[in-house]
N, C-alpha and C. Protein backbone atom coordinates (compact mmCIF):
# COMPACT_ATOMS: atom_id res chain seq x y z
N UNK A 1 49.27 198.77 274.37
CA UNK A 1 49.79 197.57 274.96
C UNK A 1 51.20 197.34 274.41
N UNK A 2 52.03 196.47 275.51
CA UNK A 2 53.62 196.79 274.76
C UNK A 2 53.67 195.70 274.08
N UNK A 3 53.25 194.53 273.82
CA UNK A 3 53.48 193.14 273.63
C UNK A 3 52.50 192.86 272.34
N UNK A 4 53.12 192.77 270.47
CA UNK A 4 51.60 192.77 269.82
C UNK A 4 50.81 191.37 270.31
N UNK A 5 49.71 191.98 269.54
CA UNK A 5 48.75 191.23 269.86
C UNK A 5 48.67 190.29 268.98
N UNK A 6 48.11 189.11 268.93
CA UNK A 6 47.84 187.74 267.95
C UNK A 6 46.79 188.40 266.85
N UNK A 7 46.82 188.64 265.13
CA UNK A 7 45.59 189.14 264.41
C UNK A 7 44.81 188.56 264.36
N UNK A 8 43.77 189.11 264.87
CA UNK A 8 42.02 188.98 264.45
C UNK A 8 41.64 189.45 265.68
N UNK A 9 42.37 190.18 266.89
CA UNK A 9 41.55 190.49 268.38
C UNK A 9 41.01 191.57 268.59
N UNK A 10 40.00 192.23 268.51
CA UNK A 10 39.71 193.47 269.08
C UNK A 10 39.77 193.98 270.58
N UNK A 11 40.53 195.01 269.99
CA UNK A 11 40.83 195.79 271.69
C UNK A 11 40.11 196.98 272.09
N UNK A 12 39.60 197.14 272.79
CA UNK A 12 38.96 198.23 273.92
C UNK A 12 39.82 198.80 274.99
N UNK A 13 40.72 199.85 274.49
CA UNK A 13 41.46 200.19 275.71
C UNK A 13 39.91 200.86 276.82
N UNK A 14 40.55 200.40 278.31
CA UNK A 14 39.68 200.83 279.21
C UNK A 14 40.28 202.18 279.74
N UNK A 15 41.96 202.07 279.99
CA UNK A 15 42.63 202.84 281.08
C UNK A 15 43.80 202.57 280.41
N UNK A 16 44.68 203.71 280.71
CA UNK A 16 46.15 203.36 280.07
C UNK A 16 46.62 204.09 281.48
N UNK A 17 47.55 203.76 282.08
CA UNK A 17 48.91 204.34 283.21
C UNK A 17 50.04 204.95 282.34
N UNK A 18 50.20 206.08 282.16
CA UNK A 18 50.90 207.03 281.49
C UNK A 18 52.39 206.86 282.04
N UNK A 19 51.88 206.66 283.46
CA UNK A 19 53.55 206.62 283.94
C UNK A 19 54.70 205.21 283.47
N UNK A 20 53.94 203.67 283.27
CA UNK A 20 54.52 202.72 283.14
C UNK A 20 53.82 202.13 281.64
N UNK A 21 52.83 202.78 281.14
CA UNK A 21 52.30 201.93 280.06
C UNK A 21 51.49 200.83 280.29
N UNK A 22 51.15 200.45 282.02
CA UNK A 22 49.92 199.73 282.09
C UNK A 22 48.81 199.88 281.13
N UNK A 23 47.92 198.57 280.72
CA UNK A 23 47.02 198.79 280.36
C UNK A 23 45.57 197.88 280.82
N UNK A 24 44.36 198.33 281.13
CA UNK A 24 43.24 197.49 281.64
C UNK A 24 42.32 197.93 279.75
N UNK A 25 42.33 196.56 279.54
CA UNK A 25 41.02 196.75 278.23
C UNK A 25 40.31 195.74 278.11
N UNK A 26 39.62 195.66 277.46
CA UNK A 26 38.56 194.34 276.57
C UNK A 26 39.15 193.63 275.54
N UNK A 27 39.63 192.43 275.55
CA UNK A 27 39.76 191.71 274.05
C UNK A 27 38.16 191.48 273.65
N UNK A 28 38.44 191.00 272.70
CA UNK A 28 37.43 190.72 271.65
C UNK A 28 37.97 189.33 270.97
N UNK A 29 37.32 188.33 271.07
CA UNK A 29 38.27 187.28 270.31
C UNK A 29 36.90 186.40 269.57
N UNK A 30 36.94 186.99 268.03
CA UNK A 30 35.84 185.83 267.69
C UNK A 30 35.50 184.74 267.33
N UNK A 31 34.09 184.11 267.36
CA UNK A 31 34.20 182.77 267.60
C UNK A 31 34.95 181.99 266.04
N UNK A 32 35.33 181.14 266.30
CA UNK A 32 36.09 180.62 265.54
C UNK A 32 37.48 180.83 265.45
N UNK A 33 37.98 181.80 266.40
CA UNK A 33 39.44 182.17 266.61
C UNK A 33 40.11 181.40 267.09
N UNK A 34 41.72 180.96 266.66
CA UNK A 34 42.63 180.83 266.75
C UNK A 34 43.84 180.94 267.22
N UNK A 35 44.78 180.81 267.58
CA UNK A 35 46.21 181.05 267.53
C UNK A 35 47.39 180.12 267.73
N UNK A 36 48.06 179.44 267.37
CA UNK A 36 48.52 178.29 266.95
C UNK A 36 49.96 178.47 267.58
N UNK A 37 50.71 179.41 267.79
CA UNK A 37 51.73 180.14 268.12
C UNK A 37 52.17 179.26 269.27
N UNK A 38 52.36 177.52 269.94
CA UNK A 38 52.68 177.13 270.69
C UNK A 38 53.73 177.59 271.27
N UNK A 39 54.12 177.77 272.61
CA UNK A 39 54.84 178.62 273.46
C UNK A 39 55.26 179.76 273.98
N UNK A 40 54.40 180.92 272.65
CA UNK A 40 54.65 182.17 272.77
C UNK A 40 54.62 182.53 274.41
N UNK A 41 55.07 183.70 274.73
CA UNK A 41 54.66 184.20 275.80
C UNK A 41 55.06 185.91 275.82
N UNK A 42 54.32 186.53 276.88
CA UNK A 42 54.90 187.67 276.74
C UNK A 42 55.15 188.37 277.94
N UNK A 43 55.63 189.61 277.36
CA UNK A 43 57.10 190.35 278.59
C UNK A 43 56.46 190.63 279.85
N UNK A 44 55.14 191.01 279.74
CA UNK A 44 54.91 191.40 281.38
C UNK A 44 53.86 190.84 282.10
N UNK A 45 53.62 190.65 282.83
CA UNK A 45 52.37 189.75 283.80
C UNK A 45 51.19 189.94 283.08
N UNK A 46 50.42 189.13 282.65
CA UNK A 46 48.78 188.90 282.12
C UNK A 46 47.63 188.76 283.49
N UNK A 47 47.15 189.39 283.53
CA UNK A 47 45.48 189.01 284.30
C UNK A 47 44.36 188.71 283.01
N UNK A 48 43.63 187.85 283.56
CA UNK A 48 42.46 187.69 282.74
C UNK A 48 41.61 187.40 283.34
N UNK A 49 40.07 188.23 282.74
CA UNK A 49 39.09 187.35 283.35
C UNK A 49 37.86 187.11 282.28
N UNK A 50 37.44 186.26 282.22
CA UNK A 50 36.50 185.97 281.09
C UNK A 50 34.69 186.68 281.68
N UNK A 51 34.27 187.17 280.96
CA UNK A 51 33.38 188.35 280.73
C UNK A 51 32.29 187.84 279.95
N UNK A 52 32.42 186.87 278.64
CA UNK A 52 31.54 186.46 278.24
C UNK A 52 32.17 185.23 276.83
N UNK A 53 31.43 184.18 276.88
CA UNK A 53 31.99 183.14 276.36
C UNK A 53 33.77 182.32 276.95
N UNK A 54 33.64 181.53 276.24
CA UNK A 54 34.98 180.56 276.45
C UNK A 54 35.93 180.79 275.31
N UNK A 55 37.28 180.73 276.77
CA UNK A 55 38.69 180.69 275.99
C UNK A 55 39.09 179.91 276.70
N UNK A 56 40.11 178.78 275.28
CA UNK A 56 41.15 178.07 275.75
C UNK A 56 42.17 178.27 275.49
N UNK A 57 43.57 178.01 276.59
CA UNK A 57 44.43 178.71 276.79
C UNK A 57 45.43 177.08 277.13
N UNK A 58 46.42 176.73 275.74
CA UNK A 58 47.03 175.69 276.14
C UNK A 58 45.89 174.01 276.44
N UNK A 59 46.43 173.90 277.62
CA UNK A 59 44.87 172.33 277.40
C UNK A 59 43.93 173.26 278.72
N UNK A 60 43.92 174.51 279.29
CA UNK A 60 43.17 174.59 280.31
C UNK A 60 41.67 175.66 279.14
N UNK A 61 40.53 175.40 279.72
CA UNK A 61 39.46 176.32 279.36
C UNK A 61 38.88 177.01 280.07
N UNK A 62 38.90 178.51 279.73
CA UNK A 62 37.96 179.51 280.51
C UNK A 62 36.64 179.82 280.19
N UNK A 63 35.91 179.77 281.08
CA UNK A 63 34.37 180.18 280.45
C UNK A 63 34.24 181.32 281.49
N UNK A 64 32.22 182.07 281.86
CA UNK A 64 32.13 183.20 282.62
C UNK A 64 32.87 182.84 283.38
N UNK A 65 33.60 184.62 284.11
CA UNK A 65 33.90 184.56 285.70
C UNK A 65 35.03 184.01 286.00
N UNK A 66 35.55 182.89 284.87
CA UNK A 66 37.31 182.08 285.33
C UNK A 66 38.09 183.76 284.79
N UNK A 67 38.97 183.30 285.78
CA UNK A 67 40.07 184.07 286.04
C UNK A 67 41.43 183.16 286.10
N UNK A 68 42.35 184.03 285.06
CA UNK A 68 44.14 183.32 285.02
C UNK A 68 45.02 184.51 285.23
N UNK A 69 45.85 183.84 286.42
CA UNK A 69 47.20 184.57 286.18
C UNK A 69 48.26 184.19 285.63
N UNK A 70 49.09 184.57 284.75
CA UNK A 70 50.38 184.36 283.60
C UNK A 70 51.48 185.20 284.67
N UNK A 71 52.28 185.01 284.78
CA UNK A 71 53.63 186.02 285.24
C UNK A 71 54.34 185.97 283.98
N UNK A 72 55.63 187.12 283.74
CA UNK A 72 56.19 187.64 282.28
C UNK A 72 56.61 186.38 282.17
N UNK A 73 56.83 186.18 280.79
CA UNK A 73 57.23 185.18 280.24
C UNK A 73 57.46 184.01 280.43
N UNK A 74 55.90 183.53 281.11
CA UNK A 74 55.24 182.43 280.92
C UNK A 74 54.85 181.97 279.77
N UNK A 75 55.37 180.62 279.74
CA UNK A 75 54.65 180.45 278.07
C UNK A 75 53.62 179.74 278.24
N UNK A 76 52.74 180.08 277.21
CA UNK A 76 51.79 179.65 277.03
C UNK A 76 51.23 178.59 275.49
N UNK A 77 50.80 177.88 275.53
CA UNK A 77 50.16 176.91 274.68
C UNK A 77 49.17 177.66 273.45
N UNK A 78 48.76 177.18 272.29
CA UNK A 78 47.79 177.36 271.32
C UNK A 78 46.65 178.03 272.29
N UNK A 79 46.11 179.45 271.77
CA UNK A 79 44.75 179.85 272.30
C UNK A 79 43.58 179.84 271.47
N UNK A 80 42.15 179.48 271.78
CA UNK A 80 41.34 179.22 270.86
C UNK A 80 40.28 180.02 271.67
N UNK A 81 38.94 179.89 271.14
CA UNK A 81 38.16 180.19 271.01
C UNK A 81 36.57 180.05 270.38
N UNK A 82 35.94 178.49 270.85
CA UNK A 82 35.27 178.06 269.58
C UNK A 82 33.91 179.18 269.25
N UNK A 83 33.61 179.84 270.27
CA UNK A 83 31.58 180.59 270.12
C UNK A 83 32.36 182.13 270.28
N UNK A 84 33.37 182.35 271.15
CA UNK A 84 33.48 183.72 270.65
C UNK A 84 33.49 183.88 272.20
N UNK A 85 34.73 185.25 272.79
CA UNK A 85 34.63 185.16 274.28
C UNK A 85 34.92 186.70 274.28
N UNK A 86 34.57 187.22 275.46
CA UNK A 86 35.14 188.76 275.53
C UNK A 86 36.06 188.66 277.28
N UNK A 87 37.39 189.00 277.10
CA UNK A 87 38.16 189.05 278.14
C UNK A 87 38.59 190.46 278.24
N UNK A 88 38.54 190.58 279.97
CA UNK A 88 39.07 191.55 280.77
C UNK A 88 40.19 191.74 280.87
N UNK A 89 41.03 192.39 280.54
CA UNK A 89 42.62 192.00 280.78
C UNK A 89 43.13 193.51 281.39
């Protein structure tokens, strides 16, 4: 992935695109996670889809099945995590 990641996330690469550095993987974000980093954002378009448990993202919350789109350098708000979530990205 080109953009680091916030510490404590586990990643599952699924697929990498050799030609541009796409990547489709699994976060891992556990419960009790964090990230405080108000406004960060990063360089290239985000998909997400939540897979199992809730993430909050800024004041919005994802649980199963929600899906967000980010375009590059969108910023984004504090991300949390209170039970622990696994996202598609």
């Amino acid at each position: 992935m080109k953009d680091p990641l916030p510490p404590g996330l586990e990643v599952q690469v699924l697929s990498r695109d050799t030609s541009d550095g796409a990547v489709t993987a699994v976060l891992g974000v556990p419960a009790g996670w964090q990230f405080d980093n108000d406004g960060w954002a990063l360089t290239t378009r985000f998909d997400a889809l939540v897979i199992r448990g809730t993430l909050r993202i800024g004041n919005d919350t994802y649980e199963l099945h929600d899906y967000t789109y980010r375009p590059a350098g969108h910023e984004c708000g504090p991300v949390a995590s209170k039970y622990g979530a696994d996202v598609l990205v």
